[in-house]
N, C-alpha and C. Protein backbone atom coordinates (compact mmCIF):
# COMPACT_ATOMS: atom_id res chain seq x y z
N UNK A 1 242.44 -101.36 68.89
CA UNK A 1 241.77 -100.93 67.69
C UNK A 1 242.32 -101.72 66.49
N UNK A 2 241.65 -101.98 65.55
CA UNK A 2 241.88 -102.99 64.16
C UNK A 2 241.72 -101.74 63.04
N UNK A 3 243.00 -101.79 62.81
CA UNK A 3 242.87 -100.57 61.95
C UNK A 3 243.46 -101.19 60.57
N UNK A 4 242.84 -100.99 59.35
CA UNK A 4 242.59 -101.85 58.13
C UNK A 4 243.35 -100.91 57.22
N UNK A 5 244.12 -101.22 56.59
CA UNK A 5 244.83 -100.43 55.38
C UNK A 5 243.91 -100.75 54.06
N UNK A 6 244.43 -99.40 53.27
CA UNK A 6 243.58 -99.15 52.47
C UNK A 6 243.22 -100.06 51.22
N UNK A 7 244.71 -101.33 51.04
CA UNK A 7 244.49 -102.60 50.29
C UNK A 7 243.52 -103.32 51.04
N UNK A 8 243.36 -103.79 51.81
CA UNK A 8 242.42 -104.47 53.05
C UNK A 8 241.04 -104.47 52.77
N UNK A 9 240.65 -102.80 52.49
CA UNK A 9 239.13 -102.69 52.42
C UNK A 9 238.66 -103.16 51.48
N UNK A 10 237.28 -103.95 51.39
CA UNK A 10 236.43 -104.28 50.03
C UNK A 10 236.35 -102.92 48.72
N UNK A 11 236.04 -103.58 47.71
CA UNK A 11 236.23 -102.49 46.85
C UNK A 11 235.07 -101.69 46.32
N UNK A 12 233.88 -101.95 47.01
CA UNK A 12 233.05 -101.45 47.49
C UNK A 12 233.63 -99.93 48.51
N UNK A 13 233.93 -100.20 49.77
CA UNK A 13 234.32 -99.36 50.81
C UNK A 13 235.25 -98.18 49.91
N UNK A 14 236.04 -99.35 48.90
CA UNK A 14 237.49 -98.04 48.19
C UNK A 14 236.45 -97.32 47.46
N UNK A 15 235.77 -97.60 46.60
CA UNK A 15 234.87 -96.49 45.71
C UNK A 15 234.46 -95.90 46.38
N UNK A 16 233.16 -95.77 46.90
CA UNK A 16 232.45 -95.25 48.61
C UNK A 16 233.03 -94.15 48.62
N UNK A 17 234.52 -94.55 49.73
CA UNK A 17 235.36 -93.39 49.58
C UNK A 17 235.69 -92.26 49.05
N UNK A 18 236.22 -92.76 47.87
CA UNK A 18 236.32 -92.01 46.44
C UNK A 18 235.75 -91.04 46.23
N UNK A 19 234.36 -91.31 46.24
CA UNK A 19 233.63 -90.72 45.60
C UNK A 19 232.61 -90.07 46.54
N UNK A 20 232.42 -89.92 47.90
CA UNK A 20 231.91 -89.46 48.85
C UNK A 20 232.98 -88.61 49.57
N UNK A 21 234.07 -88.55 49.37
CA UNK A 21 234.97 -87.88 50.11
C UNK A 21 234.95 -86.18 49.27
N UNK A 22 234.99 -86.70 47.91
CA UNK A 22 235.22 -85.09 47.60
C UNK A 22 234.27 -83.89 47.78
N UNK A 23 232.59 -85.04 47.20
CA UNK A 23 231.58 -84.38 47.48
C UNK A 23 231.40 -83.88 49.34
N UNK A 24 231.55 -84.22 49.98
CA UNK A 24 231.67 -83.84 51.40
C UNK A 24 232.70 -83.00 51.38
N UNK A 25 233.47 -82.55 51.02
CA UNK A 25 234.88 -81.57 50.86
C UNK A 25 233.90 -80.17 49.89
N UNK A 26 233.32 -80.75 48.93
CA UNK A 26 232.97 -79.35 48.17
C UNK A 26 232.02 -78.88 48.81
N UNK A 27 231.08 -80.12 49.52
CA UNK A 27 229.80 -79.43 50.54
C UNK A 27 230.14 -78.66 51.54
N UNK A 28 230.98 -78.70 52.34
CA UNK A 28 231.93 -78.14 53.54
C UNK A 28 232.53 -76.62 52.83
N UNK A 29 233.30 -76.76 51.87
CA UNK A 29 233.65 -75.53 51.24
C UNK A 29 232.62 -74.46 50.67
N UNK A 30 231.41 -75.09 50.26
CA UNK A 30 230.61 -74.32 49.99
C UNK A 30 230.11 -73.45 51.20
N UNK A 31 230.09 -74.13 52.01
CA UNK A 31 228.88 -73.71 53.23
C UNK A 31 230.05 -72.90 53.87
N UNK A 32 231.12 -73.05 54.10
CA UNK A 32 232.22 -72.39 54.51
C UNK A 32 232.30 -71.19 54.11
N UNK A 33 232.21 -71.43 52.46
CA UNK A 33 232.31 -69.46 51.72
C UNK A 33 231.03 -68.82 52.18
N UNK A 34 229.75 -69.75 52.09
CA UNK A 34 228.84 -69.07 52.42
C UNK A 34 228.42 -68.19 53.83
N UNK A 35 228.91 -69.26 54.99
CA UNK A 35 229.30 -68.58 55.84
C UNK A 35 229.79 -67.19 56.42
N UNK A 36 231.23 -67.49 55.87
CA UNK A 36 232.11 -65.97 55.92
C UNK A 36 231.28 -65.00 55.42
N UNK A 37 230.97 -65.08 53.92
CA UNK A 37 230.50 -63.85 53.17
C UNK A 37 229.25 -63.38 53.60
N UNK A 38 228.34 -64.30 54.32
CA UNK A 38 227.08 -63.49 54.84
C UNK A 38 227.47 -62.47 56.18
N UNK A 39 226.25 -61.73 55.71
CA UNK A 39 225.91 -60.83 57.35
C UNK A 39 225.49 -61.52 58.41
N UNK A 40 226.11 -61.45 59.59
CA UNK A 40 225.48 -62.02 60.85
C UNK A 40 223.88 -61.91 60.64
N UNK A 41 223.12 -60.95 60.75
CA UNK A 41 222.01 -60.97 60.58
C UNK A 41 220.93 -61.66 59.33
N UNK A 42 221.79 -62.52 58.67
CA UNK A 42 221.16 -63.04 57.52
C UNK A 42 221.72 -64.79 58.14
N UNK A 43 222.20 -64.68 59.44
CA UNK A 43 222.16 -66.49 59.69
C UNK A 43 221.40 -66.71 60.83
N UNK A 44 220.87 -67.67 61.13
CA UNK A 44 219.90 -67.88 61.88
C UNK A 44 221.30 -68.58 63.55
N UNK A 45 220.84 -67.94 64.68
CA UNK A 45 222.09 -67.99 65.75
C UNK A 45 223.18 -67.82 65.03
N UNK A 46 223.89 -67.59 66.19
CA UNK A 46 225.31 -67.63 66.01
C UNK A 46 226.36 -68.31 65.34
N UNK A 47 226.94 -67.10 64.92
CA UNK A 47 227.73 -67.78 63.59
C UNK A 47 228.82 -68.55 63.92
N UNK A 48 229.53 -68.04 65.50
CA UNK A 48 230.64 -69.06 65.79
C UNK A 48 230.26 -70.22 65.82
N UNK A 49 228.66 -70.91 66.40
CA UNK A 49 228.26 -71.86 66.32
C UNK A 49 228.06 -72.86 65.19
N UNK A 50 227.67 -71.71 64.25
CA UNK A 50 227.71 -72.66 63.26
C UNK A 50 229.12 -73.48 62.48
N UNK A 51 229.85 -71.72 62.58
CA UNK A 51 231.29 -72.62 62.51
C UNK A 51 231.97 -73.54 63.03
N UNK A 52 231.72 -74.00 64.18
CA UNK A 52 232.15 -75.36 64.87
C UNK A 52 230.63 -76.53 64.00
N UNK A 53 229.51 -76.31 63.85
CA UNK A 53 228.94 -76.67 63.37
C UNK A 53 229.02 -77.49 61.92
N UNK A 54 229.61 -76.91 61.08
CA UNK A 54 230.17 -77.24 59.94
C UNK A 54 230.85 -78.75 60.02
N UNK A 55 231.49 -78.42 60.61
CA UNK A 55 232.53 -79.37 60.45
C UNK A 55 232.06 -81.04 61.00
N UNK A 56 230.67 -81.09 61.72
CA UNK A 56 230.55 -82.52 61.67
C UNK A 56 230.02 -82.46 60.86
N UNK A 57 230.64 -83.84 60.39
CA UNK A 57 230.07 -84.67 58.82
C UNK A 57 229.36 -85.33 58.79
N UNK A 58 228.26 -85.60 58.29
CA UNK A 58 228.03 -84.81 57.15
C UNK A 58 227.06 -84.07 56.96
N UNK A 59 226.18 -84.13 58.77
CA UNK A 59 225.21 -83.16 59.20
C UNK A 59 224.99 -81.73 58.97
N UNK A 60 226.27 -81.19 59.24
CA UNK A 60 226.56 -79.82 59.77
C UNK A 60 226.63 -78.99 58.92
N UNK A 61 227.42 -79.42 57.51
CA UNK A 61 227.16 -78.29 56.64
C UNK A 61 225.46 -78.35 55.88
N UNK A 62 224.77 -79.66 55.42
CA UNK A 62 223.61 -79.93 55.29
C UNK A 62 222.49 -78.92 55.96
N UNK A 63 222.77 -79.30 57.38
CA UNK A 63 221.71 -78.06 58.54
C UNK A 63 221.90 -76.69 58.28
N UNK A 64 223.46 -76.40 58.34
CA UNK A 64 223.65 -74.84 58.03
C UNK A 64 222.69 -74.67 56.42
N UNK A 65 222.94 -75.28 55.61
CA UNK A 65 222.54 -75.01 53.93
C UNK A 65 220.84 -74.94 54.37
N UNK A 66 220.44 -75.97 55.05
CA UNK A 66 218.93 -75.78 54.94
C UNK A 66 218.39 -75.25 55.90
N UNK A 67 218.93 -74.90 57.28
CA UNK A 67 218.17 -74.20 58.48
C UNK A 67 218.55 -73.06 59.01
N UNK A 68 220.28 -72.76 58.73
CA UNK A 68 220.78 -71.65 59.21
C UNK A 68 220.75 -70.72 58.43
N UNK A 69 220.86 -70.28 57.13
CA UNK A 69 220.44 -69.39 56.24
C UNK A 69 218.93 -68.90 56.24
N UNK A 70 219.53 -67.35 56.37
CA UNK A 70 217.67 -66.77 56.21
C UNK A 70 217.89 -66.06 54.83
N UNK A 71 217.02 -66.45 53.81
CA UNK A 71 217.16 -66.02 52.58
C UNK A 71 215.65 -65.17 52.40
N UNK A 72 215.68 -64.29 51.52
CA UNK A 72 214.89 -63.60 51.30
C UNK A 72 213.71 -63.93 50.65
């Protein structure tokens, strides 16, 4: 494996980073609180699922926000 330190990368890739990392951190946290605090019966399947769900990036919290929530 060629594994590139963080001087290495174009400075393109370093911003990128930057600035896609947190937003994916607040998206994840959101969907996370949202998670917990709902009623089972207000998520669409199973909630353990979704909780392993979450966590691929940057699909998972996206799907939960727009397909797993049943809102009124």
């Amino acid at each position: 494996m060629n594994h590139r330190r963080w001087k290495e990368l174009p400075h393109w890739q370093q911003t990128a980073t930057l600035v896609l990392a947190p937003v994916e951190l607040a998206l994840t946290a959101t969907t996370a609180m949202d998670l917990a605090g709902r009623p089972r019966c207000r998520v669409r399947g199973p909630k353990a699922l979704w909780w392993l769900g979450i966590f691929v990036q940057p699909f998972g919290p996206v799907a939960y926000l727009v397909w797993g929530r049943i809102r009124e």
